[in-house]
PDB file of N, CA and C in Angstrom:
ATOM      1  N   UNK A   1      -6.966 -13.519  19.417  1.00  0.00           N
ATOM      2  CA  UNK A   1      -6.557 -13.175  20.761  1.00  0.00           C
ATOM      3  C   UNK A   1      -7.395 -13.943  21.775  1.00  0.00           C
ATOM      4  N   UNK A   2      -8.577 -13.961  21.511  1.00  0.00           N
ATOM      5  CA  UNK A   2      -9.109 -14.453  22.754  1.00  0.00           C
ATOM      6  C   UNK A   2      -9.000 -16.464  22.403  1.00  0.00           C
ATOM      7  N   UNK A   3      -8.930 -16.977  21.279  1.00  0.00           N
ATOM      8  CA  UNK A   3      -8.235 -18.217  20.877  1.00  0.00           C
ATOM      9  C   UNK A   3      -7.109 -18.835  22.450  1.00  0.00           C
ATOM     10  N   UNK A   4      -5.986 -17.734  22.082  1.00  0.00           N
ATOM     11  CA  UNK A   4      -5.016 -17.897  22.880  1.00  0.00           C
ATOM     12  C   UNK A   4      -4.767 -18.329  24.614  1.00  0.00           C
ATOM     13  N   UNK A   5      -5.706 -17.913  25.337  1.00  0.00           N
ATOM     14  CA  UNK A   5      -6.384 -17.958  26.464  1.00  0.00           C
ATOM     15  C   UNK A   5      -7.164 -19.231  26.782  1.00  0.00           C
ATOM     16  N   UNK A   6      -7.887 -19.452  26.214  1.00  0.00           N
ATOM     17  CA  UNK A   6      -8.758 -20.766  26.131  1.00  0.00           C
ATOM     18  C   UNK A   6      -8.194 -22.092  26.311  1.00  0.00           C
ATOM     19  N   UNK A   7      -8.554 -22.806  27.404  1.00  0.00           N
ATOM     20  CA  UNK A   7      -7.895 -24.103  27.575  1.00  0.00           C
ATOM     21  C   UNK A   7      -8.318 -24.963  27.102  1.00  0.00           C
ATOM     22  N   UNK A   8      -9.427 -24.986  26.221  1.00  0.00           N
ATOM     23  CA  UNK A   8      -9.979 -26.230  25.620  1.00  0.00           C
ATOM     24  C   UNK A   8      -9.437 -26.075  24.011  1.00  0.00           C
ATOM     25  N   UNK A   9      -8.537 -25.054  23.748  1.00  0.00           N
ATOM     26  CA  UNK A   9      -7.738 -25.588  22.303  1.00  0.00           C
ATOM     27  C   UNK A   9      -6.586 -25.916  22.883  1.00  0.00           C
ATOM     28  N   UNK A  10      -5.912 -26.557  21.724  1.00  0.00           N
ATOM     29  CA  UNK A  10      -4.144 -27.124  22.142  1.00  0.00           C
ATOM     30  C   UNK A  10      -3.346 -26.307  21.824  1.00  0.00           C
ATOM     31  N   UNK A  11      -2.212 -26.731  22.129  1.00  0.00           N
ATOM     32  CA  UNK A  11      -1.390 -25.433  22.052  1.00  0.00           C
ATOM     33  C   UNK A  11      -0.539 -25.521  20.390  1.00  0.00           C
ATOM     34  N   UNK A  12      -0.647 -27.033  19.740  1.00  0.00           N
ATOM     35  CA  UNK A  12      -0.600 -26.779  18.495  1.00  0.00           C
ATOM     36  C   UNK A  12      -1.647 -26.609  17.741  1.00  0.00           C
ATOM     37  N   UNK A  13      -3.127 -25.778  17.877  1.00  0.00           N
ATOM     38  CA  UNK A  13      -3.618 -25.552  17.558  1.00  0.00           C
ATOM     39  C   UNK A  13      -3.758 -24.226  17.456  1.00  0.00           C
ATOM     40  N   UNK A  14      -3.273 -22.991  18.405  1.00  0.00           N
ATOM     41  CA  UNK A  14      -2.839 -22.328  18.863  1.00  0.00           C
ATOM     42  C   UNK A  14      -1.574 -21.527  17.882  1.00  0.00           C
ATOM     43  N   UNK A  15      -0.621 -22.382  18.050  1.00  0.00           N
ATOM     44  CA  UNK A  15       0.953 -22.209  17.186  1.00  0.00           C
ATOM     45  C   UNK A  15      -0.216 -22.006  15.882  1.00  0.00           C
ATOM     46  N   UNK A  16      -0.415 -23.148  15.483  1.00  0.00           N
ATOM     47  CA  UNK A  16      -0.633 -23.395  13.951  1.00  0.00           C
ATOM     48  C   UNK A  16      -1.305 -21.244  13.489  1.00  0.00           C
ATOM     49  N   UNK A  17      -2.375 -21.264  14.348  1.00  0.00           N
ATOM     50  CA  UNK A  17      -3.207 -20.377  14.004  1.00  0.00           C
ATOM     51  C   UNK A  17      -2.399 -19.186  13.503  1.00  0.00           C
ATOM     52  N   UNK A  18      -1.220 -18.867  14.931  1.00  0.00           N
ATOM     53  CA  UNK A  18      -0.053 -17.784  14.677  1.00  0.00           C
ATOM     54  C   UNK A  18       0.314 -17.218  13.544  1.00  0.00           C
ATOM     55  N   UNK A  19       1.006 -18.795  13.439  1.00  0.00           N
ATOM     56  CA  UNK A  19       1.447 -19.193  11.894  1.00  0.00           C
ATOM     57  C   UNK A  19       1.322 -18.471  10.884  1.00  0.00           C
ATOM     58  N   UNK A  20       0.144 -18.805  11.000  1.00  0.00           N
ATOM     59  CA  UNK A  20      -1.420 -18.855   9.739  1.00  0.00           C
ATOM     60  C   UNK A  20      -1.359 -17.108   9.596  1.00  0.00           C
ATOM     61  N   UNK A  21      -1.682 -16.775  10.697  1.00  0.00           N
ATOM     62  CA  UNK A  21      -1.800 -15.287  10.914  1.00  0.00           C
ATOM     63  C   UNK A  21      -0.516 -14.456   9.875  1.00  0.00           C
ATOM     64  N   UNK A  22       0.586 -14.632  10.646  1.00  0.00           N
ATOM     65  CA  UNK A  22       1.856 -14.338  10.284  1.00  0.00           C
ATOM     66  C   UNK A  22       2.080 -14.433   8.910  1.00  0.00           C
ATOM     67  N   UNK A  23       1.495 -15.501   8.131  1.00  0.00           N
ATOM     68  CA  UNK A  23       2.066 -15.854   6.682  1.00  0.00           C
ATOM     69  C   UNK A  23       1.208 -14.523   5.905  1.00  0.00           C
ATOM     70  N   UNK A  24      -0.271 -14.914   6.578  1.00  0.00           N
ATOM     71  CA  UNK A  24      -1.445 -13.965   5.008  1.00  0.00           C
ATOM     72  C   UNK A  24      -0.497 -12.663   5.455  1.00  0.00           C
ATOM     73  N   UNK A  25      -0.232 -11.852   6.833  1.00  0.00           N
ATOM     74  CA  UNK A  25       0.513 -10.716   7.004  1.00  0.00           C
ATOM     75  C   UNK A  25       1.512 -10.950   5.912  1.00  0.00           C
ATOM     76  N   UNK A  26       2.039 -11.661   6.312  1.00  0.00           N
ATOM     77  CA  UNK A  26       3.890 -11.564   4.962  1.00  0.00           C
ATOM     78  C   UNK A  26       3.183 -11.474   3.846  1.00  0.00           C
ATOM     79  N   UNK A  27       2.105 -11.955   3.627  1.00  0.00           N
ATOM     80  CA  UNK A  27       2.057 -12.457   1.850  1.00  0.00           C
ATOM     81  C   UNK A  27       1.291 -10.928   1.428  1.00  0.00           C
ATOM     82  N   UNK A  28       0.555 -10.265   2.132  1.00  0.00           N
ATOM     83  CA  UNK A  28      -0.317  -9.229   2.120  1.00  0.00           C
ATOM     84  C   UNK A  28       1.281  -7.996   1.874  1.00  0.00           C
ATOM     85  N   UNK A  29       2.070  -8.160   2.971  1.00  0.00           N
ATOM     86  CA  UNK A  29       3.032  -6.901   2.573  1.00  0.00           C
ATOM     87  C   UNK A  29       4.323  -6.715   1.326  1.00  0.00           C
ATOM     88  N   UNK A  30       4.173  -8.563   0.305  1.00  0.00           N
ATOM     89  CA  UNK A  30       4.636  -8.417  -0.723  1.00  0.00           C
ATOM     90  C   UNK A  30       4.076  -8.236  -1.679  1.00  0.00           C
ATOM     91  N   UNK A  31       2.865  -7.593  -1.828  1.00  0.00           N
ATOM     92  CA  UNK A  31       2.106  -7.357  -3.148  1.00  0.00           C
ATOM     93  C   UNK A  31       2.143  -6.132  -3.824  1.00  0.00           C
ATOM     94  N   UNK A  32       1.857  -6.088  -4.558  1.00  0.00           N
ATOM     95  CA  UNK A  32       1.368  -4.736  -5.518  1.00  0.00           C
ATOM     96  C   UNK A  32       0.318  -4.638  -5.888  1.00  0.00           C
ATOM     97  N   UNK A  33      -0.402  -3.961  -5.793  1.00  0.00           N
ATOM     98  CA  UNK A  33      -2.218  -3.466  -6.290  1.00  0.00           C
ATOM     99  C   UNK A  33      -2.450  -2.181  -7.102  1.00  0.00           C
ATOM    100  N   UNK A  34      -3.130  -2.701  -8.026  1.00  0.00           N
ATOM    101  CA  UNK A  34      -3.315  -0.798  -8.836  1.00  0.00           C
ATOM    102  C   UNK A  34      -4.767  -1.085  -8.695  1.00  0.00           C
ATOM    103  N   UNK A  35      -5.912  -0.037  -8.304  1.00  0.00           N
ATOM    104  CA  UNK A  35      -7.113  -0.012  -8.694  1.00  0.00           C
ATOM    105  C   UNK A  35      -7.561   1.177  -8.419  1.00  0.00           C
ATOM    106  N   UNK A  36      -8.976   1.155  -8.975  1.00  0.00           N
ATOM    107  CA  UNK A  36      -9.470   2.935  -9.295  1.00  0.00           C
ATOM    108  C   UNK A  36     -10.712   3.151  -8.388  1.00  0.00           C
ATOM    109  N   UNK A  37     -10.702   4.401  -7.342  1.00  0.00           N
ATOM    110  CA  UNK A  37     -11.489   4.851  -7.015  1.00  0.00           C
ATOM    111  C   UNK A  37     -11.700   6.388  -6.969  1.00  0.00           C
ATOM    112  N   UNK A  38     -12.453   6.744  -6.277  1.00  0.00           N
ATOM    113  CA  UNK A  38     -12.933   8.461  -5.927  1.00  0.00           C
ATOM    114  C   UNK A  38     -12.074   8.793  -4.954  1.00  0.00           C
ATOM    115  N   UNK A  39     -11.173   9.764  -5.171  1.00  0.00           N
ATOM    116  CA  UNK A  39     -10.737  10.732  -4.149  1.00  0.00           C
ATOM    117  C   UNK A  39     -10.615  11.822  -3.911  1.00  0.00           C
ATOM    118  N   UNK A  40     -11.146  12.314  -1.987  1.00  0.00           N
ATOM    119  CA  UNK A  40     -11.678  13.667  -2.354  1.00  0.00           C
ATOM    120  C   UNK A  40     -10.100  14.376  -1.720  1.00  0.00           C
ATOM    121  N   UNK A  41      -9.856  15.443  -2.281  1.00  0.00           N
ATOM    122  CA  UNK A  41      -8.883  16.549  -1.801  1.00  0.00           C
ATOM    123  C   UNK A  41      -9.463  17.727  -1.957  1.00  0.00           C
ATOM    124  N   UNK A  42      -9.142  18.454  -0.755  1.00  0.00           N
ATOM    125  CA  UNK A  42      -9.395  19.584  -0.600  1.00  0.00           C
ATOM    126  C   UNK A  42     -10.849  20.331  -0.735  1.00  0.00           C
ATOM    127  N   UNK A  43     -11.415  19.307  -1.081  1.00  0.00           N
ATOM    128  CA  UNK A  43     -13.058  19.101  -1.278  1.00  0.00           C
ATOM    129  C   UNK A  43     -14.036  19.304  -2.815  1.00  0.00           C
ATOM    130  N   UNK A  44     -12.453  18.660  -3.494  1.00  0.00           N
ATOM    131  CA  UNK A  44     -13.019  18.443  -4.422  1.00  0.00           C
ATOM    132  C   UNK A  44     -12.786  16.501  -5.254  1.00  0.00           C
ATOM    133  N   UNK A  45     -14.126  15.837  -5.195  1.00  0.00           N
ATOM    134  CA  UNK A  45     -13.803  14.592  -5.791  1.00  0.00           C
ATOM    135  C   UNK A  45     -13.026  14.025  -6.957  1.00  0.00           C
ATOM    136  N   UNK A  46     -12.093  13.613  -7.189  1.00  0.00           N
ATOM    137  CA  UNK A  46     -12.014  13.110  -8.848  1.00  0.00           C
ATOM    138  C   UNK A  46     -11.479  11.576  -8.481  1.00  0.00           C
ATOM    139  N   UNK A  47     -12.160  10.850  -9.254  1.00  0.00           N
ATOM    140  CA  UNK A  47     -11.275   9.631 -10.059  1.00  0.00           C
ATOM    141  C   UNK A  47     -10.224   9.035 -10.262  1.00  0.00           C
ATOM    142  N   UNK A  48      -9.245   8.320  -9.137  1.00  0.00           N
ATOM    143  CA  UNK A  48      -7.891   8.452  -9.733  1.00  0.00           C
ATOM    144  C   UNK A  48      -7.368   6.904  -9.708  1.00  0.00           C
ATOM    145  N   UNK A  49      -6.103   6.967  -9.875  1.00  0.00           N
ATOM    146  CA  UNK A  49      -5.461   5.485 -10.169  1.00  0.00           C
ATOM    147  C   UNK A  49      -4.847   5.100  -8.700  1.00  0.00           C
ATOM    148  N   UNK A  50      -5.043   4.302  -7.829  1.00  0.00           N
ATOM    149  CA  UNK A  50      -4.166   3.412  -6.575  1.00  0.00           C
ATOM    150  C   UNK A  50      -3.498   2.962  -6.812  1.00  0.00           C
ATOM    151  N   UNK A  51      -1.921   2.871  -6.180  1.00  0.00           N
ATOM    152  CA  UNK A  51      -1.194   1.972  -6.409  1.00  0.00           C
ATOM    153  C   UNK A  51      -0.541   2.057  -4.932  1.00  0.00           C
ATOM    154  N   UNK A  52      -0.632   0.544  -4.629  1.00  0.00           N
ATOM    155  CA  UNK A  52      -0.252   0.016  -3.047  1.00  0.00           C
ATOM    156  C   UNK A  52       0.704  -1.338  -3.448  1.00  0.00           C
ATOM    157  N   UNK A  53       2.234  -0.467  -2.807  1.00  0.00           N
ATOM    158  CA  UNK A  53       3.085  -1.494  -2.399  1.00  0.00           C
ATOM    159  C   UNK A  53       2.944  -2.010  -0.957  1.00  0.00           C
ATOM    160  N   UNK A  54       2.213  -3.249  -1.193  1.00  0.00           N
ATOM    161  CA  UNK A  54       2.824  -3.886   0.013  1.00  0.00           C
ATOM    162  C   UNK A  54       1.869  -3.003   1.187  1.00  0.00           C
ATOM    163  N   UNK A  55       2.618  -3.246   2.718  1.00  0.00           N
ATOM    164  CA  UNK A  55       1.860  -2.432   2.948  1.00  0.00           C
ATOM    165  C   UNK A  55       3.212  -0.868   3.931  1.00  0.00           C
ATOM    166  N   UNK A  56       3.917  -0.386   2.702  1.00  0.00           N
ATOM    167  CA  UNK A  56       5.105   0.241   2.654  1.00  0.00           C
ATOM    168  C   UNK A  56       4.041   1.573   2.070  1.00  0.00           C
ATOM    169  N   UNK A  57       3.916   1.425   1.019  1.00  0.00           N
ATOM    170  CA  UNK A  57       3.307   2.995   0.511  1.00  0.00           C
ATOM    171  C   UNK A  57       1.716   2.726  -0.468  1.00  0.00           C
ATOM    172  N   UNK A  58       1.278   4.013  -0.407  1.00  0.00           N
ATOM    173  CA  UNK A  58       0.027   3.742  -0.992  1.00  0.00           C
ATOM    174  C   UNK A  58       0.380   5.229  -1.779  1.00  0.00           C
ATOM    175  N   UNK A  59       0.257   5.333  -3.184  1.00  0.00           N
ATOM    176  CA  UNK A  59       0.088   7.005  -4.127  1.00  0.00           C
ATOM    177  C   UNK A  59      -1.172   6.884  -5.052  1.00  0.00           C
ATOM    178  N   UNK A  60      -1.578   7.956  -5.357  1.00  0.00           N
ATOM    179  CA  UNK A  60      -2.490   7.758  -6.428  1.00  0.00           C
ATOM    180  C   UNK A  60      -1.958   9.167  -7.378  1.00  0.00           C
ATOM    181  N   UNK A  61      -2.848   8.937  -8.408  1.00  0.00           N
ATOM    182  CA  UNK A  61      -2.307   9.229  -9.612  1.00  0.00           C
ATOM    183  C   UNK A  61      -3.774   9.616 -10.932  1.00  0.00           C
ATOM    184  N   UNK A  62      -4.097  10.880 -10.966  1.00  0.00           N
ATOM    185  CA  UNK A  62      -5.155  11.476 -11.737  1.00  0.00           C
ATOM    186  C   UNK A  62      -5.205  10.698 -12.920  1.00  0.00           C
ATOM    187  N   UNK A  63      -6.187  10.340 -13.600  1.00  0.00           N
ATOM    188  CA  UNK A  63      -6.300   9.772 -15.181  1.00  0.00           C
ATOM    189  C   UNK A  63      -5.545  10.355 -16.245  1.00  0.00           C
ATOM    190  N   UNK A  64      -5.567  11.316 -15.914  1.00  0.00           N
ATOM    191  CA  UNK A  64      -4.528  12.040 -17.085  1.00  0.00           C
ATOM    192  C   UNK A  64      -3.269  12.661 -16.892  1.00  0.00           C
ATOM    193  N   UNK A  65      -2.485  11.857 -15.390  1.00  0.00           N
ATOM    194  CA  UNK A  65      -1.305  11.896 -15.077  1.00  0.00           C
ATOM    195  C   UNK A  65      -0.801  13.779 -14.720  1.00  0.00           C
ATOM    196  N   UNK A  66      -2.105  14.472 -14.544  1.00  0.00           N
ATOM    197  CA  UNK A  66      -1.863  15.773 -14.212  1.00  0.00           C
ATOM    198  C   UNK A  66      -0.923  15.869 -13.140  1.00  0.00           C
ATOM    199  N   UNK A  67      -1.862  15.150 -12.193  1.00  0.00           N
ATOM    200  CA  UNK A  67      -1.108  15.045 -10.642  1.00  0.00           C
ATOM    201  C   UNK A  67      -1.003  13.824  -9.609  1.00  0.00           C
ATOM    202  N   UNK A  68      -0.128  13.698  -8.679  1.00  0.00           N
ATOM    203  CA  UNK A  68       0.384  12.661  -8.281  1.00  0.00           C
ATOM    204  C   UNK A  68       0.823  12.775  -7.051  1.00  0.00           C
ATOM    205  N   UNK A  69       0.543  11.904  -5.952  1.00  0.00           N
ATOM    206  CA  UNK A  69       0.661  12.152  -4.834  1.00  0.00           C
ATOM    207  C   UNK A  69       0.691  11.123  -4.086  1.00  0.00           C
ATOM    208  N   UNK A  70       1.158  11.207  -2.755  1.00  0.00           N
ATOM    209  CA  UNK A  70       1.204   9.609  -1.930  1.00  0.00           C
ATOM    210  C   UNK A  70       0.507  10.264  -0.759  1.00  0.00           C
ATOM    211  N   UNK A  71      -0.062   8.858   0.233  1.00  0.00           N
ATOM    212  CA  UNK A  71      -0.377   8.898   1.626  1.00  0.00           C
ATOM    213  C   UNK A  71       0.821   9.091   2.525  1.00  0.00           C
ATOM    214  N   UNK A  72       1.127  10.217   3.382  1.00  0.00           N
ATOM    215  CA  UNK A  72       1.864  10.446   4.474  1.00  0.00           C
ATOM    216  C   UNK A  72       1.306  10.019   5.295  1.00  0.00           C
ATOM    217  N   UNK A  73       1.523   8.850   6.580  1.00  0.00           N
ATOM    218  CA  UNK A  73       1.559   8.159   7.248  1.00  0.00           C
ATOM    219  C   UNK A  73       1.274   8.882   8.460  1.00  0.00           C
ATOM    220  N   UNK A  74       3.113   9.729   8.905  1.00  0.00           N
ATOM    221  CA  UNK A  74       3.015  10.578  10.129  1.00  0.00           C
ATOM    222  C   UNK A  74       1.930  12.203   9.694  1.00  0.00           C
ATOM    223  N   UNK A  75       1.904  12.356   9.369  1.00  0.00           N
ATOM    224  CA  UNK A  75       0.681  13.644   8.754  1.00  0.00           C
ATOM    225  C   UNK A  75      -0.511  13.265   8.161  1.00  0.00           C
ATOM    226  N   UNK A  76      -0.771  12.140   8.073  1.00  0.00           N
ATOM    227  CA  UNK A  76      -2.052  11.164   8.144  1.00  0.00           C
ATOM    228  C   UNK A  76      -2.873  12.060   7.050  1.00  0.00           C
ATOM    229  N   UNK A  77      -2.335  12.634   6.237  1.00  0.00           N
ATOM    230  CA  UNK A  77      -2.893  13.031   4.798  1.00  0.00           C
ATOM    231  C   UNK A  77      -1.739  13.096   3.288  1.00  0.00           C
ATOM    232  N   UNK A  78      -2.554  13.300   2.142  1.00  0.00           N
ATOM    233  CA  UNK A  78      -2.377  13.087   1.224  1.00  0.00           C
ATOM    234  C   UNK A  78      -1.269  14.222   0.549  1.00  0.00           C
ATOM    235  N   UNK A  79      -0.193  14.032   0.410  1.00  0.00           N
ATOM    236  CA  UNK A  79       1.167  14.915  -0.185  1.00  0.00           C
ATOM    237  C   UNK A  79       1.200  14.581  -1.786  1.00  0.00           C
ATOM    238  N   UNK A  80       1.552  15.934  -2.391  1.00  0.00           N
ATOM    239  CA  UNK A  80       1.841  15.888  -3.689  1.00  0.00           C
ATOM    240  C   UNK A  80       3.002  15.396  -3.608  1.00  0.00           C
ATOM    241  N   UNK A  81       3.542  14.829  -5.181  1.00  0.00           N
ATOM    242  CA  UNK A  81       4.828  14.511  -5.564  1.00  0.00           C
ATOM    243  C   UNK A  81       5.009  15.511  -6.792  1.00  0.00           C
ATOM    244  N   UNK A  82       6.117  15.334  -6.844  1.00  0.00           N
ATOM    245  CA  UNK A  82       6.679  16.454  -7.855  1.00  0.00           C
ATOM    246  C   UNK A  82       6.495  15.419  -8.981  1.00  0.00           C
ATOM    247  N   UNK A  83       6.650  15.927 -10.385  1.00  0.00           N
ATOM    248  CA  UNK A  83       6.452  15.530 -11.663  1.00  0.00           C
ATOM    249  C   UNK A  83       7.176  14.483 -12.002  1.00  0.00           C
ATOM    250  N   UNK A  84       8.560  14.760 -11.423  1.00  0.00           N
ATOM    251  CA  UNK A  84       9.569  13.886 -11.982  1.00  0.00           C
ATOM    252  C   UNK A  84       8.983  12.462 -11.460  1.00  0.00           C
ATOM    253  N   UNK A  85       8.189  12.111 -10.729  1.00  0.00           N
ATOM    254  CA  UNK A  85       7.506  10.395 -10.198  1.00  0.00           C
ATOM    255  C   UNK A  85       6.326  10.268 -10.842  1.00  0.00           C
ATOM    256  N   UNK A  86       6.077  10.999 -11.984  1.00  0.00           N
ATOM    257  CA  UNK A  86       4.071  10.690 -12.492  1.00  0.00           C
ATOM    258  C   UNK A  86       5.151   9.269 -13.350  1.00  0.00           C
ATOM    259  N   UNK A  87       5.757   9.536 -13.900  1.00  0.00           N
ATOM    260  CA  UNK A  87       6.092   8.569 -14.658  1.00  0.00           C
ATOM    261  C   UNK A  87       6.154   7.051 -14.189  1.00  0.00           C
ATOM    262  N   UNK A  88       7.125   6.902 -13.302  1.00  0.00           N
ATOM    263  CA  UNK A  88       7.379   5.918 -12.209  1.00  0.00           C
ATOM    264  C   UNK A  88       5.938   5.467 -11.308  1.00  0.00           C
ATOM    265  N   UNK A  89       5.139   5.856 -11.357  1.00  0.00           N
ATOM    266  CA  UNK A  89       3.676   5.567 -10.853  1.00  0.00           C
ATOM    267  C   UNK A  89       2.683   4.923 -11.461  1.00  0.00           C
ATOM    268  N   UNK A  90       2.899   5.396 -13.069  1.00  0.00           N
ATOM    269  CA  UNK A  90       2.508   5.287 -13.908  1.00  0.00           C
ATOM    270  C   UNK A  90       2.943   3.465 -14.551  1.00  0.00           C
ATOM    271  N   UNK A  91       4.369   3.503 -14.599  1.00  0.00           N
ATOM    272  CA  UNK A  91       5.214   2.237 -14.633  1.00  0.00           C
ATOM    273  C   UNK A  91       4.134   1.070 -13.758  1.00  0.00           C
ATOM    274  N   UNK A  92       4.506   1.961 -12.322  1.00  0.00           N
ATOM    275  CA  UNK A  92       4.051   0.851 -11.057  1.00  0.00           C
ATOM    276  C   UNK A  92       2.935   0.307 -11.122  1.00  0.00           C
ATOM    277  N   UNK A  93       1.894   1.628 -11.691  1.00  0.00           N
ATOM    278  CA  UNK A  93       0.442   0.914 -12.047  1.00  0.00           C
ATOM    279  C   UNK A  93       0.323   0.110 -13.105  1.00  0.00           C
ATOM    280  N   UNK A  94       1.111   0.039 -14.324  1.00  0.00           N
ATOM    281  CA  UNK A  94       1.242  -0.918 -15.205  1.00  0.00           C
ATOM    282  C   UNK A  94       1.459  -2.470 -14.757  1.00  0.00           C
ATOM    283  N   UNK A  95       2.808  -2.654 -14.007  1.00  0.00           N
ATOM    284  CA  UNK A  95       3.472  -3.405 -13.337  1.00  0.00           C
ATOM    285  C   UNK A  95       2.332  -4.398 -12.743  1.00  0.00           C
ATOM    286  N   UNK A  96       1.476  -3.487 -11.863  1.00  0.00           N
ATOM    287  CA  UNK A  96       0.205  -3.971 -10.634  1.00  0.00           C
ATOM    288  C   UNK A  96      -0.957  -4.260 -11.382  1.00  0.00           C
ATOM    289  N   UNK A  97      -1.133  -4.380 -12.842  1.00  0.00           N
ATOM    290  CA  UNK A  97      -2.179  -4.830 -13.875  1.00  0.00           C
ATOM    291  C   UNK A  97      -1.659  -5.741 -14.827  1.00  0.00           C
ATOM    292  N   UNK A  98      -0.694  -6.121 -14.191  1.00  0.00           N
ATOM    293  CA  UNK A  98       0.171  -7.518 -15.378  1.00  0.00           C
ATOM    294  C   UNK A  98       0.255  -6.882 -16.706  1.00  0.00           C
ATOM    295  N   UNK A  99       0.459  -5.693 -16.965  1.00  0.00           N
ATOM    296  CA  UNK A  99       0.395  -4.917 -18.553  1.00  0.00           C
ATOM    297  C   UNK A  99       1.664  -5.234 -18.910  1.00  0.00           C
ATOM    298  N   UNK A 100       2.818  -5.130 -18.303  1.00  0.00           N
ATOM    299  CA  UNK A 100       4.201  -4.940 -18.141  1.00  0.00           C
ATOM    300  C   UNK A 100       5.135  -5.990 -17.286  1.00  0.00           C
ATOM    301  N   UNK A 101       6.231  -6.173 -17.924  1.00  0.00           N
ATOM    302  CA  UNK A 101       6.673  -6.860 -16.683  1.00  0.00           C
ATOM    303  C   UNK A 101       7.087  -6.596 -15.588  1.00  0.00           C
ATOM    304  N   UNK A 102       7.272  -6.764 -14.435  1.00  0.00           N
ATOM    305  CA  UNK A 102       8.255  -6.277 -13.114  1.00  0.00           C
ATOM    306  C   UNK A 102       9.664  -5.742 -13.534  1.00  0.00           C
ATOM    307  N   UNK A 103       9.875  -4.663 -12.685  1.00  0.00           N
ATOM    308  CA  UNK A 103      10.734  -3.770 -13.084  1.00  0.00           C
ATOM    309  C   UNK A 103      11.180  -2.980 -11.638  1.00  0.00           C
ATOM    310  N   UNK A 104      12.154  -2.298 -11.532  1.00  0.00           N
ATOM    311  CA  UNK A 104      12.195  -1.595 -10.315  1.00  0.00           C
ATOM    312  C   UNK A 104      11.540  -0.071 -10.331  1.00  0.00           C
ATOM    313  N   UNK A 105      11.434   0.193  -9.196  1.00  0.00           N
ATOM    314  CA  UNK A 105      10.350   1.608  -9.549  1.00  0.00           C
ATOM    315  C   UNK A 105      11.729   2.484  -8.770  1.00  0.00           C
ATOM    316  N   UNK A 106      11.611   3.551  -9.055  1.00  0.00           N
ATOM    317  CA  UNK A 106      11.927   4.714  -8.218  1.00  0.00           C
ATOM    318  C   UNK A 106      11.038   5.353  -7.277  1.00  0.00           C
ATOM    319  N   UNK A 107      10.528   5.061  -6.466  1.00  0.00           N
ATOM    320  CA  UNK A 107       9.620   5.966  -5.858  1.00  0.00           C
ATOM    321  C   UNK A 107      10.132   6.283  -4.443  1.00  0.00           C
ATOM    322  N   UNK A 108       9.496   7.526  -4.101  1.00  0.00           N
ATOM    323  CA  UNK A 108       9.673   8.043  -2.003  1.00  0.00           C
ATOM    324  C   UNK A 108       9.176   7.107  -1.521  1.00  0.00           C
ATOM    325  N   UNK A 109       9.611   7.144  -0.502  1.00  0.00           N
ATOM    326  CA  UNK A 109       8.911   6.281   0.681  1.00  0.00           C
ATOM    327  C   UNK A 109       9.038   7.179   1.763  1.00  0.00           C
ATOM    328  N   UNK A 110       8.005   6.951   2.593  1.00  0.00           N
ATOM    329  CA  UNK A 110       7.935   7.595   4.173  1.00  0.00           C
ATOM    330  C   UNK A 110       8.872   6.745   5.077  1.00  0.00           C
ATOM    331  N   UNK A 111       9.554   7.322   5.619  1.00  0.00           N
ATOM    332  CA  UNK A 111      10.424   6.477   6.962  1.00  0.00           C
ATOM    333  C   UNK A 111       9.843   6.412   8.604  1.00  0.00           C
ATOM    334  N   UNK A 112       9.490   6.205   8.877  1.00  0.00           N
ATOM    335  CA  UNK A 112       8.765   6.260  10.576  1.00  0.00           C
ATOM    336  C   UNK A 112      10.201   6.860  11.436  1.00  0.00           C
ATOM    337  N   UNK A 113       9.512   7.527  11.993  1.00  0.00           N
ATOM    338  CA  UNK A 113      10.952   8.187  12.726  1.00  0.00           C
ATOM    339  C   UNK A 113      11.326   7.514  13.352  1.00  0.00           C
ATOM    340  N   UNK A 114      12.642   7.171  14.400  1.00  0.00           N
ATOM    341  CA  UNK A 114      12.898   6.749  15.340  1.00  0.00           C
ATOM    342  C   UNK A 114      12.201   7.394  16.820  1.00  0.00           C
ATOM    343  N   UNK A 115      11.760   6.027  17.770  1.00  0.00           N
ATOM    344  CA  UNK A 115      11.122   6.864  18.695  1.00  0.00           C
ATOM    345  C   UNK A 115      12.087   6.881  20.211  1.00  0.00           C
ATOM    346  N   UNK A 116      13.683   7.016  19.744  1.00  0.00           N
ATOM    347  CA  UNK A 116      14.253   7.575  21.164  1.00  0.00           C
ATOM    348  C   UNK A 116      14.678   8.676  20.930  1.00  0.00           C
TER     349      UNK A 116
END
């Protein structure tokens, strides 16, 4: 931002940067990631599995597939999923560790409401 303003760069120097910007964004919201950290709920820590499409949804998923849940966006906390998706999570995290090949997932997604 402050790049943009400055009269001593050019303005295809400028464009280019945009660009630049714009692409790692695109390339960042077609990925898939599985990795493992600590998460606390309800105030208690455990261990679980990440899996981030893109930057569309983020769920995680207990080690022993007990329980399963995604990030809600507009409620800016962590929602269970029902059983019938441990599986499909499970897939996705395979998928996001090259274990498996690409496949389509079934999973929820959050929709952003409309704001009129």
């Amino acid at each position: 931002k402050e790049m943009i303003v400055r009269a001593d760069v050019t303005n295809a120097e400028k464009f280019r940067r945009i660009l630049e910007a714009y692409q790692v964004e695109n390339d960042y919201g077609n990925t898939i990631e599985a990795y493992r950290a600590d998460l606390n709920l309800e105030g208690v820590t455990s261990s679980v599995d990440f899996l981030r499409l893109g930057r569309v949804a983020l769920y995680y998923q207990r080690f022993d597939g007990s329980e399963t849940g995604y990030w809600n966006k507009e409620k800016r906390q962590w929602q269970l999923l029902a059983d019938d998706y441990r599986i499909a999570i499970r897939q996705g995290l395979r998928i996001a560790r090259k274990e498996t090949a690409p496949d389509l997932l079934a999973l929820p997604i959050s929709v952003a409401e409309s704001g009129q």
